[in-house]
Protein backbone atom coordinates (compact mmCIF):
# COMPACT_ATOMS: atom_id res chain seq x y z
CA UNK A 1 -0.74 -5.06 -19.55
CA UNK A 2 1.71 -5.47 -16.78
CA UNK A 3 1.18 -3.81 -13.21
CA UNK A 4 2.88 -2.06 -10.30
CA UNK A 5 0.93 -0.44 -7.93
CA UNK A 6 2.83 0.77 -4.46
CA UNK A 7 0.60 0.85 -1.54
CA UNK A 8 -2.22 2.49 -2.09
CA UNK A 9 -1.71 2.26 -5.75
CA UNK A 10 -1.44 -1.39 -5.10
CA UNK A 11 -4.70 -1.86 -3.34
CA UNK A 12 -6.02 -0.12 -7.04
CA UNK A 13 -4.30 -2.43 -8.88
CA UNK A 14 -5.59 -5.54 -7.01
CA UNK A 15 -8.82 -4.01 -7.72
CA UNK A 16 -8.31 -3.62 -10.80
CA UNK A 17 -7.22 -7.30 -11.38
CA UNK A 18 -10.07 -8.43 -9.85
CA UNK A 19 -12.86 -6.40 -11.55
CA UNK A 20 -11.15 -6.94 -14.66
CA UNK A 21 -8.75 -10.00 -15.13
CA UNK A 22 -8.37 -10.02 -18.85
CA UNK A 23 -6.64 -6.88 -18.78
CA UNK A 24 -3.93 -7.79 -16.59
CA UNK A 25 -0.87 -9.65 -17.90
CA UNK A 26 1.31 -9.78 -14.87
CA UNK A 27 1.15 -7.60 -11.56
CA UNK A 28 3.39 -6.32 -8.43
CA UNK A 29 1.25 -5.12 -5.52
CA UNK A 30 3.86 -3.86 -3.29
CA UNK A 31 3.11 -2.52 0.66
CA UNK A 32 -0.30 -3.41 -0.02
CA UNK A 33 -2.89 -6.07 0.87
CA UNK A 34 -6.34 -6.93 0.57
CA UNK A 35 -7.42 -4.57 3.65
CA UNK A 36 -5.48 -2.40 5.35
CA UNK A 37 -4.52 -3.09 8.95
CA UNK A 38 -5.94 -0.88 11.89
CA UNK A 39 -3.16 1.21 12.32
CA UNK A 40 -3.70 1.88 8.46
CA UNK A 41 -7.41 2.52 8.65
CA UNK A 42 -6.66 5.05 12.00
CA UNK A 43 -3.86 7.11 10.36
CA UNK A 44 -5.84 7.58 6.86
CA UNK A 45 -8.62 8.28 8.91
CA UNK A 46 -6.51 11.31 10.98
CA UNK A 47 -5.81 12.20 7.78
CA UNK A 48 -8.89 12.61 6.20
CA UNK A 49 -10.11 14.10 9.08
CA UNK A 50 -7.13 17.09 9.50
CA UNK A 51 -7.36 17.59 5.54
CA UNK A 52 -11.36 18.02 5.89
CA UNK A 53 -10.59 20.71 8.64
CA UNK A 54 -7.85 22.90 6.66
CA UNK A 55 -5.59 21.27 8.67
CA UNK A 56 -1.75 20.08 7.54
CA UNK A 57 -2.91 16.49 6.75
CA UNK A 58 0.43 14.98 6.48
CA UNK A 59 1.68 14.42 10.27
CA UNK A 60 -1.63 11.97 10.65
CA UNK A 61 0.25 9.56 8.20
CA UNK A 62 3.68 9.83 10.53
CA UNK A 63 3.19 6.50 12.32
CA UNK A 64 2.76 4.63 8.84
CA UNK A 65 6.53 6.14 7.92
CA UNK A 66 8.32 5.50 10.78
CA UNK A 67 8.51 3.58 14.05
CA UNK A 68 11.09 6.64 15.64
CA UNK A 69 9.60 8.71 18.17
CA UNK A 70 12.28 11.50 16.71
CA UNK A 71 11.40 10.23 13.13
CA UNK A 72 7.52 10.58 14.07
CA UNK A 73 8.45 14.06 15.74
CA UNK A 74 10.15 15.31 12.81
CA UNK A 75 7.49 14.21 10.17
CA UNK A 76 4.71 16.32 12.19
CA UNK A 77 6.31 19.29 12.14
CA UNK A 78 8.22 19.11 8.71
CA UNK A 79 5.82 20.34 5.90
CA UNK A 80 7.55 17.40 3.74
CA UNK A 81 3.92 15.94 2.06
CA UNK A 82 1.80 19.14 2.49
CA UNK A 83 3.35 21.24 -0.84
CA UNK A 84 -0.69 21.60 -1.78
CA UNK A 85 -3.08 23.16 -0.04
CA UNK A 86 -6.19 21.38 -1.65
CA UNK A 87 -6.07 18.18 -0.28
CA UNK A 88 -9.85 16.92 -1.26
CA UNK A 89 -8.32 14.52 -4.00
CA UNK A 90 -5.91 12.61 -1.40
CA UNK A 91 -8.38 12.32 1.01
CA UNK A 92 -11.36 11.04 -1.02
CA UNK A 93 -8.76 8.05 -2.10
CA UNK A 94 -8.56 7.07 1.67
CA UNK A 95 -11.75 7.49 2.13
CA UNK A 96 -12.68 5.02 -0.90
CA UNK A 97 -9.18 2.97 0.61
CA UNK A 98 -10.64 2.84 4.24
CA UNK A 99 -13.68 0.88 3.03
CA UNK A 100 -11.31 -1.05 0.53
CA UNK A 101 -11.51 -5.12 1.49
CA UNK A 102 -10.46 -7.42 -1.22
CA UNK A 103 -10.37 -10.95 0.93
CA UNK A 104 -13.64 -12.53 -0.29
CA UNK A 105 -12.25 -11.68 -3.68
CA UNK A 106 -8.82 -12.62 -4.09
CA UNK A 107 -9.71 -15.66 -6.18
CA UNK A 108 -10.85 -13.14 -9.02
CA UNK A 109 -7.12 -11.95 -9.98
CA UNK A 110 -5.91 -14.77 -12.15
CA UNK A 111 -2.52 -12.37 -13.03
CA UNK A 112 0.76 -14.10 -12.12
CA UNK A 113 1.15 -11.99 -9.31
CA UNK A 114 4.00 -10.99 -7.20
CA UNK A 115 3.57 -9.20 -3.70
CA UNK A 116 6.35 -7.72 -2.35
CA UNK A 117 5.72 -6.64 1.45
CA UNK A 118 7.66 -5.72 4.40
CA UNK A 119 7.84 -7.09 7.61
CA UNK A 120 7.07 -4.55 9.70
CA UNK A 121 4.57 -2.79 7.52
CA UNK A 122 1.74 -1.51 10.45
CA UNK A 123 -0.30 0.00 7.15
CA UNK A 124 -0.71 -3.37 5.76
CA UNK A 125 0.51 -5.61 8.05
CA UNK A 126 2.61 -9.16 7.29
CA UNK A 127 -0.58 -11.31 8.32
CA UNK A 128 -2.97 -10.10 5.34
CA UNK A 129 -0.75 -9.84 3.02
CA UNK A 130 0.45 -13.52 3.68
CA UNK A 131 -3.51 -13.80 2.82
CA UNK A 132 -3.58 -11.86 -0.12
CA UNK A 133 -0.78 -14.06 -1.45
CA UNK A 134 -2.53 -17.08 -0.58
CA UNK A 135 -5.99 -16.43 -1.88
CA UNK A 136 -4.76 -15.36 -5.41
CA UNK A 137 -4.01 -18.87 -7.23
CA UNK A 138 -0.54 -19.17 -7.98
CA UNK A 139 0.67 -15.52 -6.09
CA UNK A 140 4.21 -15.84 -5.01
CA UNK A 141 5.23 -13.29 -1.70
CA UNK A 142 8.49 -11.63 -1.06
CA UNK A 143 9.60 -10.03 2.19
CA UNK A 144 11.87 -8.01 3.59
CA UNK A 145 12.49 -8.58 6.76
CA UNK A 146 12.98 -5.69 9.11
CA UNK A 147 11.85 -2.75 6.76
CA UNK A 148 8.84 -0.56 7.70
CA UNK A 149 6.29 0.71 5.07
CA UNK A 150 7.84 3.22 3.38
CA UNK A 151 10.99 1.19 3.05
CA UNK A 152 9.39 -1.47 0.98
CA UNK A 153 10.01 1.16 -2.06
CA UNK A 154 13.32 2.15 -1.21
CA UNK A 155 15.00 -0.78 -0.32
CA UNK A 156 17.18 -1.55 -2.91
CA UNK A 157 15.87 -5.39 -3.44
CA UNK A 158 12.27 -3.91 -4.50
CA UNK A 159 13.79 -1.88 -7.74
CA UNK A 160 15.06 -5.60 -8.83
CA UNK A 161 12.50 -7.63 -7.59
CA UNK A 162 9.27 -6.23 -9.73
CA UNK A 163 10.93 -5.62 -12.79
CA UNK A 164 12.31 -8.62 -12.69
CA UNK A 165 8.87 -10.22 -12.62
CA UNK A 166 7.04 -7.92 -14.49
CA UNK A 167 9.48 -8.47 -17.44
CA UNK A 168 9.78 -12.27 -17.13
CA UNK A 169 7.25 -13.59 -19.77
């Protein structure tokens, strides 16, 4: 079968290609790597943390969307990402996520594989995703320059880009 996963999703479906490689045809991690970066681990962590205390957990996760002091000001006091009130199932993922290090297994994904990452991702930074890309044989990594996390999905290059790979073969 042929996978996208998009950040979080895509540290799952690295996982998944590792643990089991004969069930994966061709994959697209995008915004992902194989750890997260420290400013990843400390806003999931806020997160799990606010959502564990009733709290609105969705303004811990503003300096992953944006690098705006106004963006960053709007995002904690929007209720954009908090439509639920149970957030146990979100934050048990970043828990599992926060723990999540793929590097001394990168080798185990033998998928033609096709990151897509950008630049100035601080959830998964540039540096460990070049990594990622280089410890899974034949991985091939596409950035784009000057887009932020969240932009990886949007930009208009990413809704090419994967299908383009996931369909070629």
């Amino acid at each position: 079968m042929n996978v996208l996963g998009m950040s979080t999703g895509g540290s799952l479906a690295l996982q998944l290609a590792a643990d089991h490689p004969q069930l994966i045809a061709r994959l697209v991690p995008g915004g992902t790597a194989c750890t997260l970066g420290p400013i990843g681990k400390r806003a999931q962590r806020a997160y799990i943390d606010r959502a564990r205390r009733g709290q609105r957990p969705s303004p811990a996760l503003a300096e992953l969307v944006t690098g705006s002091a106004i963006g960053r000001a709007l995002i904690k006091t929007a209720r954009l990402a908090d439509g639920r009130k149970d957030h146990t199932d979100a934050a048990t993922m970043l828990n599992a996520e926060d723990g999540y290090d793929l590097r001394g297994r990168l080798h185990d994904v033998k998928a033609p594989t096709l990151l897509i990452q950008s630049e100035k991702d601080v959830a998964y930074p540039l540096e460990p995703a070049r990594r990622t890309a280089r410890g899974i044989p034949g991985a091939r990594l596409i950035t784009y320059p000057g887009r932020s996390h969240a932009a990886t999905f949007t930009d208009k290059r990413f809704a090419s880009d994967a299908p383009a790979f996931l369909l070629d073969g």
